[in-house]
N, C-alpha and C. Protein backbone atom coordinates (compact mmCIF):
# COMPACT_ATOMS: atom_id res chain seq x y z
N UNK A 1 -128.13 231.60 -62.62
CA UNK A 1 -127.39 231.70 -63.86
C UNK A 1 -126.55 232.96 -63.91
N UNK A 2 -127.21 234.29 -63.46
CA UNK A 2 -126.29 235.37 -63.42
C UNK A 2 -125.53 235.35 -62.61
N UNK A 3 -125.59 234.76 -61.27
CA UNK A 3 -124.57 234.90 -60.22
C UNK A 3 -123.12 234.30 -61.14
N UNK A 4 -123.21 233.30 -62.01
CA UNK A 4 -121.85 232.59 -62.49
C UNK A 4 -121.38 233.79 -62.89
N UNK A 5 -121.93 234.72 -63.81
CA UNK A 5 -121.60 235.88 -64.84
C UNK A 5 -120.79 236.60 -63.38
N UNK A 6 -121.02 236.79 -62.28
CA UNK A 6 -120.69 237.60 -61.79
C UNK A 6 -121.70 239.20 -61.80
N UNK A 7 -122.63 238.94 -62.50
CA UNK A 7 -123.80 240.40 -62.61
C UNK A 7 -124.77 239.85 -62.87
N UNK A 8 -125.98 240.63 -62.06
CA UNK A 8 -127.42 240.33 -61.54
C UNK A 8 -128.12 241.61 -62.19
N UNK A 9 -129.08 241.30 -63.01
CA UNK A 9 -129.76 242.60 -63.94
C UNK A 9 -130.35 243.51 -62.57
N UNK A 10 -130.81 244.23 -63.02
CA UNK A 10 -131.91 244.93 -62.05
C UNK A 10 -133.37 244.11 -61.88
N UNK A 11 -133.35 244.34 -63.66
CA UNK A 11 -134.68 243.57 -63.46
C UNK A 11 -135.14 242.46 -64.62
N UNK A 12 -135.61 241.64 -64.00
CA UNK A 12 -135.94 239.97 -64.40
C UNK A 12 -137.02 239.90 -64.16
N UNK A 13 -137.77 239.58 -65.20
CA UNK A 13 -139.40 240.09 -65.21
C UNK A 13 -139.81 238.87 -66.23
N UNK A 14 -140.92 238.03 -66.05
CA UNK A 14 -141.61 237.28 -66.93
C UNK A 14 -142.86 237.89 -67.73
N UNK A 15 -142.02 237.79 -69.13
CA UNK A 15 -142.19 238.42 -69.88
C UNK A 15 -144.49 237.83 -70.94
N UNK A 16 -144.15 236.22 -71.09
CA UNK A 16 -145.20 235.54 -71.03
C UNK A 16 -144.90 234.37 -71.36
N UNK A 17 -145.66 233.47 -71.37
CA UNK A 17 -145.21 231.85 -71.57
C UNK A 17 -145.90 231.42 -72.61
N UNK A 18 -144.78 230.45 -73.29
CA UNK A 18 -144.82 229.67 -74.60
C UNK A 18 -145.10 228.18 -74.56
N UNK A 19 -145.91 227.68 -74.05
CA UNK A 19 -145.93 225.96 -73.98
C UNK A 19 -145.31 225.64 -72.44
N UNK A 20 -144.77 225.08 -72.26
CA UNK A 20 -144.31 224.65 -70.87
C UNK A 20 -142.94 225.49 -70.55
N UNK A 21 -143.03 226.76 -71.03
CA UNK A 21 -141.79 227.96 -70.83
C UNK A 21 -142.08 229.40 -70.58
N UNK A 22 -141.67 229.51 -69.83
CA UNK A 22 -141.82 231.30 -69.54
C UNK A 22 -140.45 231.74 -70.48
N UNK A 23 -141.49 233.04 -70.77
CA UNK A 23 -140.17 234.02 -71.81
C UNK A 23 -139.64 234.97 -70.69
N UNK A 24 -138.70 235.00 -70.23
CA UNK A 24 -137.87 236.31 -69.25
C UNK A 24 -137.46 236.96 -69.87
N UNK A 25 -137.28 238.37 -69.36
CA UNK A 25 -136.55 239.54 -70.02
C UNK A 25 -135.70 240.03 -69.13
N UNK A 26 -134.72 239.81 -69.28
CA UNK A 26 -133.62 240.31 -68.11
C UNK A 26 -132.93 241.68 -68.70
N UNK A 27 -133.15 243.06 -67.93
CA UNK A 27 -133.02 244.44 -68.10
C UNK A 27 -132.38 245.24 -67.16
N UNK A 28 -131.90 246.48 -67.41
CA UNK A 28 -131.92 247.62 -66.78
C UNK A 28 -132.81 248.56 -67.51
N UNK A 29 -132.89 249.56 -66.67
CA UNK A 29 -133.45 250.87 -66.76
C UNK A 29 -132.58 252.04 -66.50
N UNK A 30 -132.22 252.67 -67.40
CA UNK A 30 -130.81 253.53 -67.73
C UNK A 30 -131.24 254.92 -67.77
N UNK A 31 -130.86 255.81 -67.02
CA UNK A 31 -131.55 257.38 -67.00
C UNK A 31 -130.83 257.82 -67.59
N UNK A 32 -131.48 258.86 -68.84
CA UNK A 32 -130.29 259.45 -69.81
C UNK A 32 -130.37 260.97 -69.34
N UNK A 33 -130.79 261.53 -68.27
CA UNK A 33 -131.12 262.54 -68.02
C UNK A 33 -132.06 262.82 -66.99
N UNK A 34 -132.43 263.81 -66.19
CA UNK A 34 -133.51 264.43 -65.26
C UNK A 34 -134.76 263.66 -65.92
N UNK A 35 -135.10 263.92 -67.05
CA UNK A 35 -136.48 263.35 -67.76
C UNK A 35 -136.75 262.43 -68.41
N UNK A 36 -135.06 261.38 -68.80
CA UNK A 36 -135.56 260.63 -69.80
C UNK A 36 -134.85 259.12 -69.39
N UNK A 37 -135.40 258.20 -70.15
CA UNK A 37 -135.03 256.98 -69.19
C UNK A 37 -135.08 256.07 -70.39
N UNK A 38 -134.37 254.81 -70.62
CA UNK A 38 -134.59 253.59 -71.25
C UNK A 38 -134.48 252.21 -70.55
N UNK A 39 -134.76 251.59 -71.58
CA UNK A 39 -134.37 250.10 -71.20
C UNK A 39 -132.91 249.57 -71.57
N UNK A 40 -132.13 248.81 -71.06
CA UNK A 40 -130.81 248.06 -72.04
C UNK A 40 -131.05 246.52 -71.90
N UNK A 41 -131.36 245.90 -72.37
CA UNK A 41 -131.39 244.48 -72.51
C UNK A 41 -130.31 243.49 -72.58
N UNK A 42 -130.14 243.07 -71.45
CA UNK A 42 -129.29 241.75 -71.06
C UNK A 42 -129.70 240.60 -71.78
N UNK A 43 -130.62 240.46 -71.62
CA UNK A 43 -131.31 238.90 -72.73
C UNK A 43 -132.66 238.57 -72.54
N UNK A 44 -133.27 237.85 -73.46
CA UNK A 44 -134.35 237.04 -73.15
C UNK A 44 -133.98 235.56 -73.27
N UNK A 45 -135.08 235.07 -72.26
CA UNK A 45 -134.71 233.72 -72.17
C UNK A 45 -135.68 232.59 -71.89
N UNK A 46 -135.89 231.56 -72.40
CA UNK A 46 -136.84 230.41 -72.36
C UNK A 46 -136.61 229.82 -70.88
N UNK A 47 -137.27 229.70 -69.76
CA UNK A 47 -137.13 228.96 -68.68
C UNK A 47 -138.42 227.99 -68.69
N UNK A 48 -137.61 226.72 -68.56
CA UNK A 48 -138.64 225.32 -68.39
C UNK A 48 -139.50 225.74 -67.32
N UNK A 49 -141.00 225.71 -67.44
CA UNK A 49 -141.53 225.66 -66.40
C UNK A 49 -141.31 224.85 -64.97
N UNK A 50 -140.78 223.04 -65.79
CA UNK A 50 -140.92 222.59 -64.90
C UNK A 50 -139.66 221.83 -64.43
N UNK A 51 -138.74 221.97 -65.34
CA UNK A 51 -137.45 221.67 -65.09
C UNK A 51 -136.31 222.97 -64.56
N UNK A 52 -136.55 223.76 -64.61
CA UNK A 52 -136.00 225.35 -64.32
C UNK A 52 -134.50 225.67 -65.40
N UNK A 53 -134.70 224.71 -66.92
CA UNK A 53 -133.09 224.70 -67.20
C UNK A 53 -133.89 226.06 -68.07
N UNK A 54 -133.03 227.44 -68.22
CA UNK A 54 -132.33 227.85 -68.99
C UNK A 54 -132.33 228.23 -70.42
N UNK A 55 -132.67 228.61 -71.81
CA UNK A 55 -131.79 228.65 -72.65
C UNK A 55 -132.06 230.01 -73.26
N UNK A 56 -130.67 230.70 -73.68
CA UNK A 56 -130.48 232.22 -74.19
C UNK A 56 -132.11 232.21 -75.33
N UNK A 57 -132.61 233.16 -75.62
CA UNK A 57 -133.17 233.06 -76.60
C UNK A 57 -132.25 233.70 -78.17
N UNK A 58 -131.22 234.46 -78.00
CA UNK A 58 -130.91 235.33 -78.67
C UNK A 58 -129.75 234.43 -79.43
């Protein structure tokens, strides 16, 4: 799905699953400094367990 976008998060992490769906969290991790760091959030997203479609949660 990101390759269409043309950009691939860093990180894509399953977040936990809802019925026959995993919740993803697709992120970076952004250093604001020597000591300090965040997250920026690309999206979360419902993926069919067993169909693999897709949908934004947001």
């Amino acid at each position: 799905m990101f390759k269409a976008y043309g950009y691939i998060p860093k990180v894509i992490e399953v977040d936990h699953r809802e019925g026959n769906n995993y919740v993803v969290h697709a992120y970076e991790i952004i250093q604001d400094d020597e000591k300090t760091w965040h997250t920026a959030t690309i999206g979360w997203y419902y993926v069919d367990m067993y169909t693999g479609e897709i949908e934004s949660i947001f």
